[in-house]
C-alpha atoms as a PDB file:
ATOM      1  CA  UNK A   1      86.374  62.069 144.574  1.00  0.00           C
ATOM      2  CA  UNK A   2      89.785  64.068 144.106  1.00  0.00           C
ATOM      3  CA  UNK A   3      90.706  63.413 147.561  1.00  0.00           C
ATOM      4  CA  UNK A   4      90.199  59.688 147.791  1.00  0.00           C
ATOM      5  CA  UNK A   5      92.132  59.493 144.358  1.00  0.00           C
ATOM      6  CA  UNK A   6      94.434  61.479 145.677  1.00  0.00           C
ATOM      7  CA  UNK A   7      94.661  59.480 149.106  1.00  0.00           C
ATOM      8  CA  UNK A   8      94.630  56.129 147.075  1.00  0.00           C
ATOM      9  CA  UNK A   9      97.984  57.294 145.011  1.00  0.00           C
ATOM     10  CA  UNK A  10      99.666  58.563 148.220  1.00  0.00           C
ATOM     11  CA  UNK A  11      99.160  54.945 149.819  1.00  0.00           C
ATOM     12  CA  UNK A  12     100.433  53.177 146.664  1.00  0.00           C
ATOM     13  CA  UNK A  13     103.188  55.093 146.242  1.00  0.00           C
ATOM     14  CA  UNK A  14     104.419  55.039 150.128  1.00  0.00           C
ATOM     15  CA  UNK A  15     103.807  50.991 150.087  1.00  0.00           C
ATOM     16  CA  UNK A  16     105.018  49.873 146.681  1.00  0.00           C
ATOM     17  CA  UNK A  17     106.968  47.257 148.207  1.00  0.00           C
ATOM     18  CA  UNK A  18     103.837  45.567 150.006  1.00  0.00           C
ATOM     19  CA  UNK A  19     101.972  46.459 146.795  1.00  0.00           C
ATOM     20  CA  UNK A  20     104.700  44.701 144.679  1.00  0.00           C
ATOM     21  CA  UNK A  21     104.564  41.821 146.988  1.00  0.00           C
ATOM     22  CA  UNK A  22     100.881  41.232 146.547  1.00  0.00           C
ATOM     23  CA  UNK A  23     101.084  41.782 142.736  1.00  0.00           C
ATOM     24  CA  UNK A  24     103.211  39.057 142.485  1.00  0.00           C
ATOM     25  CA  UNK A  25     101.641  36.522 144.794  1.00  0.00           C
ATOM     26  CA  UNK A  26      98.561  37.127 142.874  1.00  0.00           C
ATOM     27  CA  UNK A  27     100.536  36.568 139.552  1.00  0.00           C
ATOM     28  CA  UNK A  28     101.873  33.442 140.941  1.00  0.00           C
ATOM     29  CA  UNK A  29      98.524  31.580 142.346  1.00  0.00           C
ATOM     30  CA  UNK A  30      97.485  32.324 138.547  1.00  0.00           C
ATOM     31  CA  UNK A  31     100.090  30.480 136.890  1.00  0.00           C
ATOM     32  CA  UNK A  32     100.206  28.133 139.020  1.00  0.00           C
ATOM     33  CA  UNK A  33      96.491  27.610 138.254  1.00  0.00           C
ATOM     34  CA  UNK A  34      97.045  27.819 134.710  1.00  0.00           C
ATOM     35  CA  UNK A  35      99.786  24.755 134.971  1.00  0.00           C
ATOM     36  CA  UNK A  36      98.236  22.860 136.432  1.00  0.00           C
ATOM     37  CA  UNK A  37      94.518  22.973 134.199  1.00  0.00           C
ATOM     38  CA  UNK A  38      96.686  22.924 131.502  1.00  0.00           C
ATOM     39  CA  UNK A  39      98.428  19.661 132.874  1.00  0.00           C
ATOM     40  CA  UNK A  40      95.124  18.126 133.754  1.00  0.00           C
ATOM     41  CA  UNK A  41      93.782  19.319 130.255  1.00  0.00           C
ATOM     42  CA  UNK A  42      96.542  17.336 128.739  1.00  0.00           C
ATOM     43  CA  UNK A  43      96.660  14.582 130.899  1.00  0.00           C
ATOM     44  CA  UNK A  44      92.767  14.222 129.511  1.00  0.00           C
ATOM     45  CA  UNK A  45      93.799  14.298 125.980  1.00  0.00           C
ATOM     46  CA  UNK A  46      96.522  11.787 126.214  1.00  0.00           C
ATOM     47  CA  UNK A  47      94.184   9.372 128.615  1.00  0.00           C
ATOM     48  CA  UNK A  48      91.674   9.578 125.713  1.00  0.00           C
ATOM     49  CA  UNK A  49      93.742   8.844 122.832  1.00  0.00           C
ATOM     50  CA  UNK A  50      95.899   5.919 124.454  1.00  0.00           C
ATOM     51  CA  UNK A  51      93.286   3.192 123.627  1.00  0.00           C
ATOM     52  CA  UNK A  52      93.650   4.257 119.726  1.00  0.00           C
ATOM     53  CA  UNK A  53      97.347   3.633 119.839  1.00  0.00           C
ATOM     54  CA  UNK A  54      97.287   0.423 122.078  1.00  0.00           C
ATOM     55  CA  UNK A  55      97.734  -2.729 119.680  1.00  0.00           C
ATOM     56  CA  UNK A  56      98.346  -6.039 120.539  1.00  0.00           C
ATOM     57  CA  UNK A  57     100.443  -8.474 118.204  1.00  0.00           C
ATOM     58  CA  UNK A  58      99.728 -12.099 118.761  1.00  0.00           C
ATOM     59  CA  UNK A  59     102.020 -15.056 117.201  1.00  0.00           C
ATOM     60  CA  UNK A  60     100.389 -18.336 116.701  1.00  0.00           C
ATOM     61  CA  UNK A  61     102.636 -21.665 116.454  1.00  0.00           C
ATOM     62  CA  UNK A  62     103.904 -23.165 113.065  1.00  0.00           C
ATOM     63  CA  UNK A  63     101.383 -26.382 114.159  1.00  0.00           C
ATOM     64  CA  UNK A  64      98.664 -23.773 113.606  1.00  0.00           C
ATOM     65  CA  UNK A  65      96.159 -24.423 110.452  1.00  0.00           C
ATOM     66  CA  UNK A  66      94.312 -22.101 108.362  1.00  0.00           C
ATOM     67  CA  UNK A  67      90.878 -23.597 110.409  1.00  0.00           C
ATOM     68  CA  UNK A  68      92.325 -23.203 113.557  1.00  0.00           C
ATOM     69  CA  UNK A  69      93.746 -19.676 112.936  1.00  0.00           C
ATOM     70  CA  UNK A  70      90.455 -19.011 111.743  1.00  0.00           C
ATOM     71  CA  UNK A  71      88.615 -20.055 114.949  1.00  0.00           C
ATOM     72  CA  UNK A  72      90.966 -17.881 117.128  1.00  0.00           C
ATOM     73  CA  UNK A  73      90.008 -14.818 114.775  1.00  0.00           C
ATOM     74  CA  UNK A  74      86.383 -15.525 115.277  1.00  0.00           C
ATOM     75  CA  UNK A  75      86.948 -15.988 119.011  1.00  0.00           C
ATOM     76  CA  UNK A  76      89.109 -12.785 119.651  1.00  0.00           C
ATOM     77  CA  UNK A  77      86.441 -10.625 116.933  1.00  0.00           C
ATOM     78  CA  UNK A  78      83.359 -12.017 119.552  1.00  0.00           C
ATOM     79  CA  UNK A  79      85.097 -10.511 122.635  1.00  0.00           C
ATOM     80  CA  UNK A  80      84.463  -6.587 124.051  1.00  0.00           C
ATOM     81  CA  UNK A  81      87.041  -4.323 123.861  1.00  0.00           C
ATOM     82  CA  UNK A  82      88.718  -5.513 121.050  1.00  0.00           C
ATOM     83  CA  UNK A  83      88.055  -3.225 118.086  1.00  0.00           C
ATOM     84  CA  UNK A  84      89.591  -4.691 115.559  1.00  0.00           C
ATOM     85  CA  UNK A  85      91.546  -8.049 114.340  1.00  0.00           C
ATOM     86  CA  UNK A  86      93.788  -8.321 111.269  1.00  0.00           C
ATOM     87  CA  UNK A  87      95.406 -11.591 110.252  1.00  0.00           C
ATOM     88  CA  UNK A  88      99.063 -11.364 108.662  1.00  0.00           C
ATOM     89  CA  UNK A  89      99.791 -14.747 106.964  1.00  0.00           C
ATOM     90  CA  UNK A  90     104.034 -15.941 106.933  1.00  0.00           C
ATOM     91  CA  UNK A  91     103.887 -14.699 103.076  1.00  0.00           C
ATOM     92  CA  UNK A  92     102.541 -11.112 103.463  1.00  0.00           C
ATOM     93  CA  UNK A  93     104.702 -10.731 106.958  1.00  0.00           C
ATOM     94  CA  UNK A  94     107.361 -11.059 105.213  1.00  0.00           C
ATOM     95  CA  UNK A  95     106.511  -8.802 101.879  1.00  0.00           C
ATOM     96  CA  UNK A  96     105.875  -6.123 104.616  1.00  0.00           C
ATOM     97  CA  UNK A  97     109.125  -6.642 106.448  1.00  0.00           C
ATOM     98  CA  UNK A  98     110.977  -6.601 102.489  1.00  0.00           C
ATOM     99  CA  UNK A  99     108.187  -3.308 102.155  1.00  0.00           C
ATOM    100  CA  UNK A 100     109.863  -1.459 105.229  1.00  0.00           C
ATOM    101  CA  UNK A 101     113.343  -2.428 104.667  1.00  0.00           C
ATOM    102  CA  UNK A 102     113.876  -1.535 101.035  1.00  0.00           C
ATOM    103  CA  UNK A 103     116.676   0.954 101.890  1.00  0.00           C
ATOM    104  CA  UNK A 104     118.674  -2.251 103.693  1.00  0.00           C
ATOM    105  CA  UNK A 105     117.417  -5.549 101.787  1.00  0.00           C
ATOM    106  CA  UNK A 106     120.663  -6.743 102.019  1.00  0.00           C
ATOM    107  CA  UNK A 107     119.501  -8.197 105.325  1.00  0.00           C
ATOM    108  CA  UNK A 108     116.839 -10.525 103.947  1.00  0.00           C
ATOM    109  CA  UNK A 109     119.104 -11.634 100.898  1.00  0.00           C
ATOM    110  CA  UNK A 110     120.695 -15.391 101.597  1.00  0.00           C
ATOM    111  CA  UNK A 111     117.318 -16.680 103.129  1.00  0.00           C
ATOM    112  CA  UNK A 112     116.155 -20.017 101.890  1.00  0.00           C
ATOM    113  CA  UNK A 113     113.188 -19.513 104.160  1.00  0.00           C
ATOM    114  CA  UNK A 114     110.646 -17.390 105.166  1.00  0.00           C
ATOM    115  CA  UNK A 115     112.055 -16.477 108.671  1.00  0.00           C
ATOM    116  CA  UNK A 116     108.881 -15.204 109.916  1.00  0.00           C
ATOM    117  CA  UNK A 117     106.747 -17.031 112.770  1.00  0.00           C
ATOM    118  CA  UNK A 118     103.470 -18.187 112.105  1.00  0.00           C
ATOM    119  CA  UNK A 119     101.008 -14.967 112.954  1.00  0.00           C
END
């Protein structure tokens, strides 16, 4: 056993070089492993949580009624894939837009008008 540890030592010694060289090609298949699981890992997440974040915003025309609003709701509810419809009358649009721009409400001062299209 002393001689073949002995041996072993000798040959790492008079090759560190080659030994170098195959410590670091074996370091760099690893991270390169490691990027690119870690890239596929995330890829996964993001691919998985893009349908949660993925809204549509549809604007119906001022010649729109409440029935006929109502019967577009009903239709779009009936369909797959669609998880979930809210309807946002002119009124509430627009005490959501004053809601979000309470630091600048200058903007909406002067309106005669609800400004809004019909949603």
């Amino acid at each position: 056993m002393p001689y073949s540890l002995k041996i072993a030592l000798q040959s790492l010694w008079h090759e560190k070089w080659i030994n170098l060289l195959s410590m670091l090609t074996i370091a760099m298949g690893l991270l390169v492993i490691t990027l690119m699981v870690s890239t596929v890992y995330n890829i996964n997440l993001f691919a998985k949580k893009l349908p949660e974040r993925f809204f549509v915003v549809a604007y119906l025309g001022d010649r729109v009624n409440e029935q006929q609003a109502q019967d577009i709701i009903t239709s779009l509810k009936e369909r797959s894939g669609i998880e979930r419809v809210k309807y946002v009358s002119k009124a509430e649009a627009l005490k959501e837009l004053r809601t979000s721009l309470k630091d600048a409400e200058y903007i909406l001062e002067g309106l005669n008008e609800n400004p809004l299209p019909h949603p």
